[in-house]
PDB file of N, CA and C in Angstrom:
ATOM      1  N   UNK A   1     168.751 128.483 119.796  1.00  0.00           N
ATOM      2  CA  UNK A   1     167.753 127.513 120.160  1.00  0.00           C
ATOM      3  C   UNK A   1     167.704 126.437 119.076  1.00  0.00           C
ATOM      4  N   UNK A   2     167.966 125.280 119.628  1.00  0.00           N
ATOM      5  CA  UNK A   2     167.667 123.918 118.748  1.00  0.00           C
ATOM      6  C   UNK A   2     166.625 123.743 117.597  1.00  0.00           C
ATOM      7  N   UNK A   3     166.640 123.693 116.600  1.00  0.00           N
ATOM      8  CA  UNK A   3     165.504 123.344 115.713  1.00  0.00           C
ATOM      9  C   UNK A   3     164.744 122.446 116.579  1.00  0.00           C
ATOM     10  N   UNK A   4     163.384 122.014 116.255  1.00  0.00           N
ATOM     11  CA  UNK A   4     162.501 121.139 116.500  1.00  0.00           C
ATOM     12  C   UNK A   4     162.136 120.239 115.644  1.00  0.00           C
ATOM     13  N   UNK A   5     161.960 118.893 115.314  1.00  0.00           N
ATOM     14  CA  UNK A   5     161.826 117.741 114.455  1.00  0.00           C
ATOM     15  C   UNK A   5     159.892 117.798 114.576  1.00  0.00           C
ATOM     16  N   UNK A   6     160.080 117.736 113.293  1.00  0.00           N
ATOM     17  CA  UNK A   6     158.579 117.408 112.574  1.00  0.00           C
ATOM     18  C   UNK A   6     158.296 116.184 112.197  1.00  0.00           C
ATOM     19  N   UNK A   7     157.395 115.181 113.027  1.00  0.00           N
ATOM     20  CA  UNK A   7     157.156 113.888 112.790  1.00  0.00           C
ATOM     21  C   UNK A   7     155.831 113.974 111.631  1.00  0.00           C
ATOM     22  N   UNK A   8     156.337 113.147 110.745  1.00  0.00           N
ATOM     23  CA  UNK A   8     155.295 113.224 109.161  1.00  0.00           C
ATOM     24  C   UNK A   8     155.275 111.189 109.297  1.00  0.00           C
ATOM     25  N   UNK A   9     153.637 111.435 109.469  1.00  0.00           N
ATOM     26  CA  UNK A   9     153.757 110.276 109.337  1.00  0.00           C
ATOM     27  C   UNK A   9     152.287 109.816 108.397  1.00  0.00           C
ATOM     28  N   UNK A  10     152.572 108.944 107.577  1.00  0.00           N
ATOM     29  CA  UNK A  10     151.183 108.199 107.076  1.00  0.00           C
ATOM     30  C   UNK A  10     150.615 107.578 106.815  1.00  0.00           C
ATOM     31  N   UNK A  11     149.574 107.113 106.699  1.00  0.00           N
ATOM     32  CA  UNK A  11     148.450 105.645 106.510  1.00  0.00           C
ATOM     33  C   UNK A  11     148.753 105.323 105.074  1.00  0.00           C
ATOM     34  N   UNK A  12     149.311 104.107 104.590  1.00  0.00           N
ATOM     35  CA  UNK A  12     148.645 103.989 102.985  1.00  0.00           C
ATOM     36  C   UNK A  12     148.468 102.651 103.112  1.00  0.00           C
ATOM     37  N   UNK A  13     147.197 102.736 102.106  1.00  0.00           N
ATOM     38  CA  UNK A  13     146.642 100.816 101.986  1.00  0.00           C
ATOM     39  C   UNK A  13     147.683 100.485 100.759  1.00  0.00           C
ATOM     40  N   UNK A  14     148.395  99.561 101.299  1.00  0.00           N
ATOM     41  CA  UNK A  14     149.783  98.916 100.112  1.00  0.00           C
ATOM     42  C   UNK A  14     148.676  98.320  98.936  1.00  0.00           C
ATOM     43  N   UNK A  15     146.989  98.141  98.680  1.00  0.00           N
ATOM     44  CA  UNK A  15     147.228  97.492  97.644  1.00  0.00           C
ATOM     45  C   UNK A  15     146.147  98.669  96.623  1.00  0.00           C
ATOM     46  N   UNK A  16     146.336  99.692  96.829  1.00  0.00           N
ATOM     47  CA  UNK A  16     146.198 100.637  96.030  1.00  0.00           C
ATOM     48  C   UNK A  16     146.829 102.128  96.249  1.00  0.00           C
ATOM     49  N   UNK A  17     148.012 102.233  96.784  1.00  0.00           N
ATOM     50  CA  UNK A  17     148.874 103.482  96.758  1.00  0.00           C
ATOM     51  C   UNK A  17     149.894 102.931  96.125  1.00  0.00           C
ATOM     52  N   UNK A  18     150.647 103.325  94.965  1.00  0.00           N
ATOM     53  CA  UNK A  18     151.576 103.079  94.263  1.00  0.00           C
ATOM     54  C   UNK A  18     153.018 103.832  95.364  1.00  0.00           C
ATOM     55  N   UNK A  19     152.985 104.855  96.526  1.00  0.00           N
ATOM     56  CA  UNK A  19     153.748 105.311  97.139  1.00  0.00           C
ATOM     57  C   UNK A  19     153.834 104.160  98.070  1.00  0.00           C
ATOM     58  N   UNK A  20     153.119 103.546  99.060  1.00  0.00           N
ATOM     59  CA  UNK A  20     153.278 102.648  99.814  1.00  0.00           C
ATOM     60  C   UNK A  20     154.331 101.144  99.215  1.00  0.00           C
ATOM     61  N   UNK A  21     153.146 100.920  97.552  1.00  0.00           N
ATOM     62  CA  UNK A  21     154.372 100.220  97.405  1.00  0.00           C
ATOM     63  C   UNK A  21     155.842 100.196  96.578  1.00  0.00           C
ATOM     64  N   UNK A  22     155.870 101.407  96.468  1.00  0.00           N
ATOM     65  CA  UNK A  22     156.838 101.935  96.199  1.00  0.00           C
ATOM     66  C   UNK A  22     158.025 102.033  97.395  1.00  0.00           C
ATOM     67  N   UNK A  23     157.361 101.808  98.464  1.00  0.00           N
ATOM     68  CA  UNK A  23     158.471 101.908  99.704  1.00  0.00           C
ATOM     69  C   UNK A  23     158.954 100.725 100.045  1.00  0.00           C
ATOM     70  N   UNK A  24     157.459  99.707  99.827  1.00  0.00           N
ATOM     71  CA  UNK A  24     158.220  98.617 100.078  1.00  0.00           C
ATOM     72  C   UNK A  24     159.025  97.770  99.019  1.00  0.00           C
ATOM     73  N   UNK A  25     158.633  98.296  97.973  1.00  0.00           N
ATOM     74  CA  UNK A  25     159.977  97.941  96.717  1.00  0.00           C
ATOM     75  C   UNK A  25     161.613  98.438  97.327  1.00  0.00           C
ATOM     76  N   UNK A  26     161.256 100.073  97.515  1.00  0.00           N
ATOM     77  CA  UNK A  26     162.639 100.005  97.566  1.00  0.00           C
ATOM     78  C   UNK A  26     163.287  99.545  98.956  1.00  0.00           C
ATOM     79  N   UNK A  27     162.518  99.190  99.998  1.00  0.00           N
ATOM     80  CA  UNK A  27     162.756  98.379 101.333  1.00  0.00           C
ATOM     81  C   UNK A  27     163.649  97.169 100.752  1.00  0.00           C
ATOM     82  N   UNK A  28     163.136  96.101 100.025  1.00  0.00           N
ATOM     83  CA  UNK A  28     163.619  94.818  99.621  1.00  0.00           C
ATOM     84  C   UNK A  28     164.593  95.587  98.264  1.00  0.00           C
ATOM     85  N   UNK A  29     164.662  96.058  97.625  1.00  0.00           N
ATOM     86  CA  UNK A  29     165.616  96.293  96.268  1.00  0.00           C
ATOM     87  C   UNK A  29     166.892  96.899  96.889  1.00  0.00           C
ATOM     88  N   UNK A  30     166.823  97.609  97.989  1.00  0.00           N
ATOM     89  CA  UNK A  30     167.772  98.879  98.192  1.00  0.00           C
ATOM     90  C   UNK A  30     168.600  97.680 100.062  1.00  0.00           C
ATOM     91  N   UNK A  31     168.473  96.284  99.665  1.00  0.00           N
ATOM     92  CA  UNK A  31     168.581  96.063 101.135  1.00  0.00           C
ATOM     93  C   UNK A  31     169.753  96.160 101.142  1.00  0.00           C
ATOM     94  N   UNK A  32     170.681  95.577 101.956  1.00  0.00           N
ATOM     95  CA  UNK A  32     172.400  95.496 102.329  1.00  0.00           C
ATOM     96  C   UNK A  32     172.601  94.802 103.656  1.00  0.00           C
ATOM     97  N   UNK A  33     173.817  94.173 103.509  1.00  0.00           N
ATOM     98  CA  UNK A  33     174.356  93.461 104.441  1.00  0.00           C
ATOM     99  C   UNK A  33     175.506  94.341 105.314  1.00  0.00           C
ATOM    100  N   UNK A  34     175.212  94.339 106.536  1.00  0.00           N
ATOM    101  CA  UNK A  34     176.555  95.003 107.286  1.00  0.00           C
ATOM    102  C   UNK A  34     177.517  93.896 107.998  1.00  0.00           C
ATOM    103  N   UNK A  35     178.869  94.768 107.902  1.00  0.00           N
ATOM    104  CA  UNK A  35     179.472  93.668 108.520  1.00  0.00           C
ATOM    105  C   UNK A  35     179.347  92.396 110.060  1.00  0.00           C
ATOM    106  N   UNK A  36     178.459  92.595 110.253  1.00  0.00           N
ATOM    107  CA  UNK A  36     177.782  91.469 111.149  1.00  0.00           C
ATOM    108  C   UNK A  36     177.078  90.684 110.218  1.00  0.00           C
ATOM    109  N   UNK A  37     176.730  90.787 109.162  1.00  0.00           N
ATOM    110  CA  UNK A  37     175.968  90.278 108.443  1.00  0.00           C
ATOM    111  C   UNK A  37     174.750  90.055 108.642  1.00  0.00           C
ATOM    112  N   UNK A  38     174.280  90.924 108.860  1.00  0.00           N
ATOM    113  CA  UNK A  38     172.934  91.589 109.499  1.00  0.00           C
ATOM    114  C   UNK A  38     172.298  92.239 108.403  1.00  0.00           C
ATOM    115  N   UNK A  39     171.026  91.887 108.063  1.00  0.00           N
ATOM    116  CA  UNK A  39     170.520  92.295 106.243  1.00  0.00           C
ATOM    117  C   UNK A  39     169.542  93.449 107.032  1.00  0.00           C
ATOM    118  N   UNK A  40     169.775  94.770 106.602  1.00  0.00           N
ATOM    119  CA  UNK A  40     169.686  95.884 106.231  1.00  0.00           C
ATOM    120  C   UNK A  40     168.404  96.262 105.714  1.00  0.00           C
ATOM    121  N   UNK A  41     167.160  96.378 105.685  1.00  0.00           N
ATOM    122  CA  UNK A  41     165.974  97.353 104.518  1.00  0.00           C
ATOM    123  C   UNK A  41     166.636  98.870 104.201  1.00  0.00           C
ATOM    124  N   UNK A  42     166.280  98.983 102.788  1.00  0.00           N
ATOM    125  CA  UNK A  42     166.346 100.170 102.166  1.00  0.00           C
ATOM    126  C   UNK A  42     165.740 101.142 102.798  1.00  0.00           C
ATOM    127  N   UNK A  43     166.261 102.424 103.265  1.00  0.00           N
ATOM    128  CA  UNK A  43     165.645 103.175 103.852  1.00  0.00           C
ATOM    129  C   UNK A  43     164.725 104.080 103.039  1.00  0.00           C
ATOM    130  N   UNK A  44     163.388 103.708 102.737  1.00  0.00           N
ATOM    131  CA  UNK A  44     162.722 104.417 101.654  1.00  0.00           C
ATOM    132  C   UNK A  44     162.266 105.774 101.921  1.00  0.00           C
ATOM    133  N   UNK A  45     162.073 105.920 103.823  1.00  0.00           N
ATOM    134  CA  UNK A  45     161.586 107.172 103.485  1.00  0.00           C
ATOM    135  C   UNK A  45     162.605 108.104 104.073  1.00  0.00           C
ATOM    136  N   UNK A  46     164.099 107.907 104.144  1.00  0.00           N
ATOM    137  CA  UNK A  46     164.959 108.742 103.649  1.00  0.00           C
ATOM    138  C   UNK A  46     165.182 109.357 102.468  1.00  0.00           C
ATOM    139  N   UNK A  47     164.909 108.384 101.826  1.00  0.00           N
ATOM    140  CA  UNK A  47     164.960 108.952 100.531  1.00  0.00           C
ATOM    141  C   UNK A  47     164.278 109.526  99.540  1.00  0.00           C
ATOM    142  N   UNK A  48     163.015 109.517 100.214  1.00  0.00           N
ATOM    143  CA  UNK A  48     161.839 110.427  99.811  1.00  0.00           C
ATOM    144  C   UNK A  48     161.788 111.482 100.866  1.00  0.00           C
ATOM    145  N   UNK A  49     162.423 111.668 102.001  1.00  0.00           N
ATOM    146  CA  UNK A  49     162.345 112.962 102.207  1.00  0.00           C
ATOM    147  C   UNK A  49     163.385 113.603 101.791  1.00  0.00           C
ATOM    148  N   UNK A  50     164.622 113.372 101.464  1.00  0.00           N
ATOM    149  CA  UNK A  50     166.142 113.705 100.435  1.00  0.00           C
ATOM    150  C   UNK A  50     165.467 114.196  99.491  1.00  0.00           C
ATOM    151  N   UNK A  51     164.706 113.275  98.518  1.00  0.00           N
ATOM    152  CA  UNK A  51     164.227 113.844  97.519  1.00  0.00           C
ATOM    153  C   UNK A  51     163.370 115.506  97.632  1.00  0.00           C
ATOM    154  N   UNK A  52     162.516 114.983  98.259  1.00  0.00           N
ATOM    155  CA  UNK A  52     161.689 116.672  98.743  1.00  0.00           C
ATOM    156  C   UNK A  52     162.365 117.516  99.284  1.00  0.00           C
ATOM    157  N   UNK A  53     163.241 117.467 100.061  1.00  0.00           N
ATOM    158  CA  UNK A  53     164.145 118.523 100.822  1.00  0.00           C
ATOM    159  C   UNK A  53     164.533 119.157  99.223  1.00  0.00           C
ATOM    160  N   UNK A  54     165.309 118.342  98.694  1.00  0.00           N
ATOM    161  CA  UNK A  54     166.210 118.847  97.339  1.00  0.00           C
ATOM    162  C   UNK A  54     165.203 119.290  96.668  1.00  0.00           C
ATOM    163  N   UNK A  55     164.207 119.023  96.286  1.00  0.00           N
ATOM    164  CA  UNK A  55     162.961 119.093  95.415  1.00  0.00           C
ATOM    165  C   UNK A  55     162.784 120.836  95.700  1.00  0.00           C
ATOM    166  N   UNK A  56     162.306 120.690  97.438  1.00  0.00           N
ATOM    167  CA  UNK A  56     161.998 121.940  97.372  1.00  0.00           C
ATOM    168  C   UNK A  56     162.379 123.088  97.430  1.00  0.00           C
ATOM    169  N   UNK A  57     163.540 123.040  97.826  1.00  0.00           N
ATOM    170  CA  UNK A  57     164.742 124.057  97.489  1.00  0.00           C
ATOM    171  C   UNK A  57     165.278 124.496  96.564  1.00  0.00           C
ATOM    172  N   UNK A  58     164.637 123.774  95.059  1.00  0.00           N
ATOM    173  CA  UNK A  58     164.924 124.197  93.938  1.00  0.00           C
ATOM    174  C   UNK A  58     166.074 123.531  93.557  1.00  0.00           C
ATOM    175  N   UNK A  59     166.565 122.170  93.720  1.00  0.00           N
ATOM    176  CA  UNK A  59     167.937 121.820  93.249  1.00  0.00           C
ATOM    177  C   UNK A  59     166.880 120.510  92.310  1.00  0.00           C
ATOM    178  N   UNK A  60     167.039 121.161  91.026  1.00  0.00           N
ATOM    179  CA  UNK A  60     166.032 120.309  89.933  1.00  0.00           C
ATOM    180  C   UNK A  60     167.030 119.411  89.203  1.00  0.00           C
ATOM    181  N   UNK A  61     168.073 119.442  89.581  1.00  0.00           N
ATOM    182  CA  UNK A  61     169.219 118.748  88.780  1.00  0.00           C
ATOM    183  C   UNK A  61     170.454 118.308  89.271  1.00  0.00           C
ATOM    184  N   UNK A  62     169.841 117.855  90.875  1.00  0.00           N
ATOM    185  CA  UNK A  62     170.674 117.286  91.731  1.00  0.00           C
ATOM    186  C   UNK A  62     171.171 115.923  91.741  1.00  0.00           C
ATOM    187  N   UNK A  63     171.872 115.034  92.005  1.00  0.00           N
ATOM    188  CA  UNK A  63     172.294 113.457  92.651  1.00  0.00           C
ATOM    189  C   UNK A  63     171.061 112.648  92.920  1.00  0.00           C
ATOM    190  N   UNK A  64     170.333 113.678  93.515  1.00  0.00           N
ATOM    191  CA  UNK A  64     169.351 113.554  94.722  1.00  0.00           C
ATOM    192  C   UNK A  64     168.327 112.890  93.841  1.00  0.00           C
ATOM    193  N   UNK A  65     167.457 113.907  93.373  1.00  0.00           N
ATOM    194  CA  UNK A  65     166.614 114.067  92.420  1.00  0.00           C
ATOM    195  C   UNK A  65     166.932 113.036  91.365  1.00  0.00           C
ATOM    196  N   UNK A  66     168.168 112.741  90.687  1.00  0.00           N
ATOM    197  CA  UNK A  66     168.281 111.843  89.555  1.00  0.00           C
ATOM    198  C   UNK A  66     168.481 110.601  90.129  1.00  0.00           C
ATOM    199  N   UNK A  67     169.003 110.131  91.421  1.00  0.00           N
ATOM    200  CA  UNK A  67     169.032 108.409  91.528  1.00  0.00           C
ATOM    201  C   UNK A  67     167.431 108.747  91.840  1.00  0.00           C
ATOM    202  N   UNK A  68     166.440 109.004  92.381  1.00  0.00           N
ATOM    203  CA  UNK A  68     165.015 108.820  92.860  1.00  0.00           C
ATOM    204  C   UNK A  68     164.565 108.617  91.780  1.00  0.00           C
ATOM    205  N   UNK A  69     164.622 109.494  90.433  1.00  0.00           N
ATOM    206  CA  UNK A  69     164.473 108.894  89.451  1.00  0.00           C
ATOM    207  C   UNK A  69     164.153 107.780  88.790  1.00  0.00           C
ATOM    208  N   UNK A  70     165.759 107.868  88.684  1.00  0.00           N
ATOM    209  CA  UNK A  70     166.211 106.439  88.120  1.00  0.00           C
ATOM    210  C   UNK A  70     165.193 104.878  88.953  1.00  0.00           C
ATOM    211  N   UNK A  71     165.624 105.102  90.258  1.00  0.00           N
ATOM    212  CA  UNK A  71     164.805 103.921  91.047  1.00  0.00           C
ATOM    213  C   UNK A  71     163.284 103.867  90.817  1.00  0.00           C
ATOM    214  N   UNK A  72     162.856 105.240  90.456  1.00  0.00           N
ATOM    215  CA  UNK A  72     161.475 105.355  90.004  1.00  0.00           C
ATOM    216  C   UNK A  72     161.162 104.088  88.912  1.00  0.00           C
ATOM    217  N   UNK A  73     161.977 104.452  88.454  1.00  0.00           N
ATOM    218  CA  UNK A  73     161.927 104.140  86.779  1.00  0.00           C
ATOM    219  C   UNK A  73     161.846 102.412  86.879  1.00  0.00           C
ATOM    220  N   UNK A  74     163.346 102.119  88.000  1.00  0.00           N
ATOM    221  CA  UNK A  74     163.370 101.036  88.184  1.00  0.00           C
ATOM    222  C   UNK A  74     161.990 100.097  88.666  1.00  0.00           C
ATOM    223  N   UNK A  75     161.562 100.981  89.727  1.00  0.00           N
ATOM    224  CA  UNK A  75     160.344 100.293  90.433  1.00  0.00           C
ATOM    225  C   UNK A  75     158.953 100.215  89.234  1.00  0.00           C
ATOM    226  N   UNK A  76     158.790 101.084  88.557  1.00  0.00           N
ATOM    227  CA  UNK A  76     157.905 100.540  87.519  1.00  0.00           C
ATOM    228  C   UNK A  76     158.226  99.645  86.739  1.00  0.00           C
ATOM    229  N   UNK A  77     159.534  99.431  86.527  1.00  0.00           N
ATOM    230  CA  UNK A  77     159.847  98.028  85.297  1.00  0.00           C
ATOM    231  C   UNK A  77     159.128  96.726  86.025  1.00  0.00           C
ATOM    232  N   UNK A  78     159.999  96.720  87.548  1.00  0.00           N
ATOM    233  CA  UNK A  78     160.176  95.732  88.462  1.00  0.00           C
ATOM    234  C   UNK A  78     158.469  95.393  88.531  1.00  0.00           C
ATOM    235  N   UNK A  79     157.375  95.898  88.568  1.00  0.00           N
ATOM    236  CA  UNK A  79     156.209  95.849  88.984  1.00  0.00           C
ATOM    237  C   UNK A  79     155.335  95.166  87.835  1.00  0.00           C
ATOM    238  N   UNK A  80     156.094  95.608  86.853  1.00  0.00           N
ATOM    239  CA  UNK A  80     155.308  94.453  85.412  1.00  0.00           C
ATOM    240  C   UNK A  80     155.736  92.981  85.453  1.00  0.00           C
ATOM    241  N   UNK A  81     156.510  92.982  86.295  1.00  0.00           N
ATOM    242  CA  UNK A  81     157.324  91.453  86.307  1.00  0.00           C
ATOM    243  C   UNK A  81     156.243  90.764  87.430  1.00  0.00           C
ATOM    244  N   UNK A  82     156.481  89.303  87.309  1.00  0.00           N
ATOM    245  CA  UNK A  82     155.466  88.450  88.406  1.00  0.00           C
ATOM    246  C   UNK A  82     156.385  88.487  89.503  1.00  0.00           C
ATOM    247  N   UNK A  83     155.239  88.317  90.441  1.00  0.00           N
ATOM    248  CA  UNK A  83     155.527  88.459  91.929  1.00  0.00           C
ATOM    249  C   UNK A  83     156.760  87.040  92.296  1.00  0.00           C
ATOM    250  N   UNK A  84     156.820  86.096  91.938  1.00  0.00           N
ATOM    251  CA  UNK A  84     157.961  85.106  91.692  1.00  0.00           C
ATOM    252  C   UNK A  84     159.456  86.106  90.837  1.00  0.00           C
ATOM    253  N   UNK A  85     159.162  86.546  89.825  1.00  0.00           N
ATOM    254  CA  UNK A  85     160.201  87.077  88.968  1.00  0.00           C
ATOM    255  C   UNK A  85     161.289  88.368  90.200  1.00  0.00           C
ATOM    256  N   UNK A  86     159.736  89.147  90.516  1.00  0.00           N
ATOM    257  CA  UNK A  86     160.248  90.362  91.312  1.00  0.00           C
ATOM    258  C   UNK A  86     161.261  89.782  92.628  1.00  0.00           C
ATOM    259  N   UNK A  87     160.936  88.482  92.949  1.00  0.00           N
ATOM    260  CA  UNK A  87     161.414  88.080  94.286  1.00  0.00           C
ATOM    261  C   UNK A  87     163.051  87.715  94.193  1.00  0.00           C
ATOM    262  N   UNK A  88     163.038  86.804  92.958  1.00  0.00           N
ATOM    263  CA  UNK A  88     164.090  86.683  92.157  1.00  0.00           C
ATOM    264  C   UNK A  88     165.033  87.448  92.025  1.00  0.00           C
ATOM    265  N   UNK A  89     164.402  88.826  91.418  1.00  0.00           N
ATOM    266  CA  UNK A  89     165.324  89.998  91.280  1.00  0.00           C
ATOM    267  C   UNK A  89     166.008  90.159  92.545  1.00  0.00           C
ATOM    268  N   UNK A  90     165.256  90.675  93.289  1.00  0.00           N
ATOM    269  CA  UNK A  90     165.751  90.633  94.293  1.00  0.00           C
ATOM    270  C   UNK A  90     166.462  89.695  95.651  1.00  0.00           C
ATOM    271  N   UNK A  91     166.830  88.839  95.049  1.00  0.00           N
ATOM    272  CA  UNK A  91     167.549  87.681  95.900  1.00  0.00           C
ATOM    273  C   UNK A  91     168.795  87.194  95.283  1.00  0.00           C
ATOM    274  N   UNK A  92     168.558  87.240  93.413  1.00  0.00           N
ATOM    275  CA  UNK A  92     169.413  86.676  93.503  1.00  0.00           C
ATOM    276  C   UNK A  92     170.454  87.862  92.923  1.00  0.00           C
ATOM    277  N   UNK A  93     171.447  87.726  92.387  1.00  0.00           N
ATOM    278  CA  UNK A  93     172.766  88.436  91.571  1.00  0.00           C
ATOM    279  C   UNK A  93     172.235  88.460  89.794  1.00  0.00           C
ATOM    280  N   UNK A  94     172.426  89.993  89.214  1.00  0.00           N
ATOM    281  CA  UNK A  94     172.115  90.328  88.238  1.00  0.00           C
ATOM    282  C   UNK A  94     172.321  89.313  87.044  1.00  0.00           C
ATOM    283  N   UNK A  95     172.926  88.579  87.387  1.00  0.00           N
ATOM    284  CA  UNK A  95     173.789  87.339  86.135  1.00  0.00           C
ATOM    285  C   UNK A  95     172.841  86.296  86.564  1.00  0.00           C
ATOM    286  N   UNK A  96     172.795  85.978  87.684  1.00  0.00           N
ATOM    287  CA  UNK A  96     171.921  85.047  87.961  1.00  0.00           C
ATOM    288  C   UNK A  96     170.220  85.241  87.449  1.00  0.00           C
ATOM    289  N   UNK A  97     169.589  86.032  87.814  1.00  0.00           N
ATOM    290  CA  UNK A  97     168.557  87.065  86.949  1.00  0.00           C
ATOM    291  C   UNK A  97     168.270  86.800  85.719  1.00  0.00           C
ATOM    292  N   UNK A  98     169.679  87.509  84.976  1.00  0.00           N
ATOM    293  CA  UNK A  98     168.974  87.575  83.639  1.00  0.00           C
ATOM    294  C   UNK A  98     169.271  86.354  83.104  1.00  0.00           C
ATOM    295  N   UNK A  99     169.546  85.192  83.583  1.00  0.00           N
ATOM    296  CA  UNK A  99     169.811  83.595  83.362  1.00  0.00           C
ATOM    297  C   UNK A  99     168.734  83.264  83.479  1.00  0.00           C
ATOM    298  N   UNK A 100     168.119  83.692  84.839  1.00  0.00           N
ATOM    299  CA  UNK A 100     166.929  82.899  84.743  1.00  0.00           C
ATOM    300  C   UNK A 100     165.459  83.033  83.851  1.00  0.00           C
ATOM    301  N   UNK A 101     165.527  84.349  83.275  1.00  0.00           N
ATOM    302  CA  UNK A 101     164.805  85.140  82.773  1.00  0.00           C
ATOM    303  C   UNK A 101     164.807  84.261  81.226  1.00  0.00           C
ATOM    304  N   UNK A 102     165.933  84.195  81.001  1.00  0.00           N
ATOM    305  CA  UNK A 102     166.864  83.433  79.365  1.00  0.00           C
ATOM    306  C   UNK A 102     166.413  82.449  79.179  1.00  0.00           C
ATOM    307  N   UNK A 103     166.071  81.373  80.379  1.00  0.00           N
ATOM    308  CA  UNK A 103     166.068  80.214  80.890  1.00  0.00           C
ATOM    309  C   UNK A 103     164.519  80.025  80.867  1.00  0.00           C
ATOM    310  N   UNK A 104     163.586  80.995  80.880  1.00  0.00           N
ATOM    311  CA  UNK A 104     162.352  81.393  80.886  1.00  0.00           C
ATOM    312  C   UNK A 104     161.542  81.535  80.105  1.00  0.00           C
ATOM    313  N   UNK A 105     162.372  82.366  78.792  1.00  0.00           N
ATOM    314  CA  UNK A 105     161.707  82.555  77.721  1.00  0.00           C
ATOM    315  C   UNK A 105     162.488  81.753  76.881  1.00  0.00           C
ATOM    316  N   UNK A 106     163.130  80.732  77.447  1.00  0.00           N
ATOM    317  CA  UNK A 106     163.462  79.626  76.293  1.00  0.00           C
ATOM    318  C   UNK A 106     162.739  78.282  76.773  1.00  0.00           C
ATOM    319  N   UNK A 107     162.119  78.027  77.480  1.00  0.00           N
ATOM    320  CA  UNK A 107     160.905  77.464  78.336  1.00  0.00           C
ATOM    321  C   UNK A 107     159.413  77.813  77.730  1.00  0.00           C
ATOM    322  N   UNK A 108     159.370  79.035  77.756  1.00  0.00           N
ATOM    323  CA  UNK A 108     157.839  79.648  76.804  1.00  0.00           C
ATOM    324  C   UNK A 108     158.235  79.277  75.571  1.00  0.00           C
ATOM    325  N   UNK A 109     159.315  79.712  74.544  1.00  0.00           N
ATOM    326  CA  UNK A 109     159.640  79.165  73.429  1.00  0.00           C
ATOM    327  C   UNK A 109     159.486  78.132  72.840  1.00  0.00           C
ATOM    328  N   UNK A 110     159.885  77.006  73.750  1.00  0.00           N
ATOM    329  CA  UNK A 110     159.753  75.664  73.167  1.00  0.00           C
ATOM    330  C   UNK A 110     157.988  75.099  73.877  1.00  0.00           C
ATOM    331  N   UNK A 111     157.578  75.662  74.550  1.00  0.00           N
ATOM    332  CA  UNK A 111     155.958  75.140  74.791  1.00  0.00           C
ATOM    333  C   UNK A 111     155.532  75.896  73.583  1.00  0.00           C
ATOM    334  N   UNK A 112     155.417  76.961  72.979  1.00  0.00           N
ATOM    335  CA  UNK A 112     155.473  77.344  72.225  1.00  0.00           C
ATOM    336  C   UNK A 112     155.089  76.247  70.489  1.00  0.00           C
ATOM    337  N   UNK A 113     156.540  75.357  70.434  1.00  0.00           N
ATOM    338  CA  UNK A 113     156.860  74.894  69.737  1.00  0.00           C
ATOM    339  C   UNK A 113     155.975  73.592  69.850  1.00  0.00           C
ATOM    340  N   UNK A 114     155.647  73.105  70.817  1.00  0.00           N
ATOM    341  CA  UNK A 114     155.446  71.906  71.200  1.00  0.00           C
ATOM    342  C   UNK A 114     153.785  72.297  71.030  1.00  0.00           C
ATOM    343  N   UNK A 115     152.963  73.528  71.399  1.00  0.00           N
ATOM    344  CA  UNK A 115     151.556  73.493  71.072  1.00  0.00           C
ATOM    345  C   UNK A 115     151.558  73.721  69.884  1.00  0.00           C
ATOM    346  N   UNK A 116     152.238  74.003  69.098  1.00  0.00           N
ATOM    347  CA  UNK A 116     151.952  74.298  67.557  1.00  0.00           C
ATOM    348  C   UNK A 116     152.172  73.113  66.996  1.00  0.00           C
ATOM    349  N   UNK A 117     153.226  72.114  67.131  1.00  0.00           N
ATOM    350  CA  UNK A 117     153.514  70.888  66.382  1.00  0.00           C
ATOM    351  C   UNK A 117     152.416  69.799  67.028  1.00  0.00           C
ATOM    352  N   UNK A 118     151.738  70.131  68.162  1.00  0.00           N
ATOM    353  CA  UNK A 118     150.559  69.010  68.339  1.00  0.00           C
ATOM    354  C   UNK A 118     149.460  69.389  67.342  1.00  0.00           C
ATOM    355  N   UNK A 119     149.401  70.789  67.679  1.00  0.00           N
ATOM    356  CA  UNK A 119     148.095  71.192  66.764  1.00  0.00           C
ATOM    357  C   UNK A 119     147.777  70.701  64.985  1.00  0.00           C
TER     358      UNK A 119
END
């Protein structure tokens, strides 16, 4: 006899569940283009149920478990950044990024320079 599928589904207000927006981080971070060129969302809650499947089966030192991690990790960096910066990240190419970032704090630098030499 066929297993039966368990629909898990849930409410979160995106501007105080760090899981909600945690999904929609990795929705826009995790996107992709297929060959139609058809742009893709990150499938977030594949990968939070990957994670728990592995989680709960005791595989503490899986693939699984360490990219969720890692993206964890990622999505808290990404969240200290401004909502312009975060968009950035995600649009443009890593070189392009940390250019603009360079480009940014050499911008604060010289205002910087320029309120101190009026003062």
């Amino acid at each position: 006899m066929p297993a039966g599928k368990l629909e898990l589904k849930f409410t979160l207000d995106i501007a105080s569940s760090s899981t909600a927006q945690f999904i929609l981080w990795y929705e826009r971070a995790k996107r992709t283009t297929n060959e139609n060129g058809r742009n893709r969302k990150g499938n977030a809650k594949k990968a939070i149920v990957d994670f728990l499947d592995s989680y709960f089966n005791g595989h503490k030192n899986n693939s699984i478990i360490s990219q969720i991690n890692k993206d964890i990790e990622s999505f808290k960096e990404d969240t200290k950044l401004s909502p312009e910066l975060q968009k950035a990240k995600v649009n443009l190419s890593n070189e392009k990024f940390e250019l603009l970032k360079k480009l940014l704090e050499e911008s604060e630098a010289e205002e910087k320079k320029n309120v101190s030499a009026s003062a």
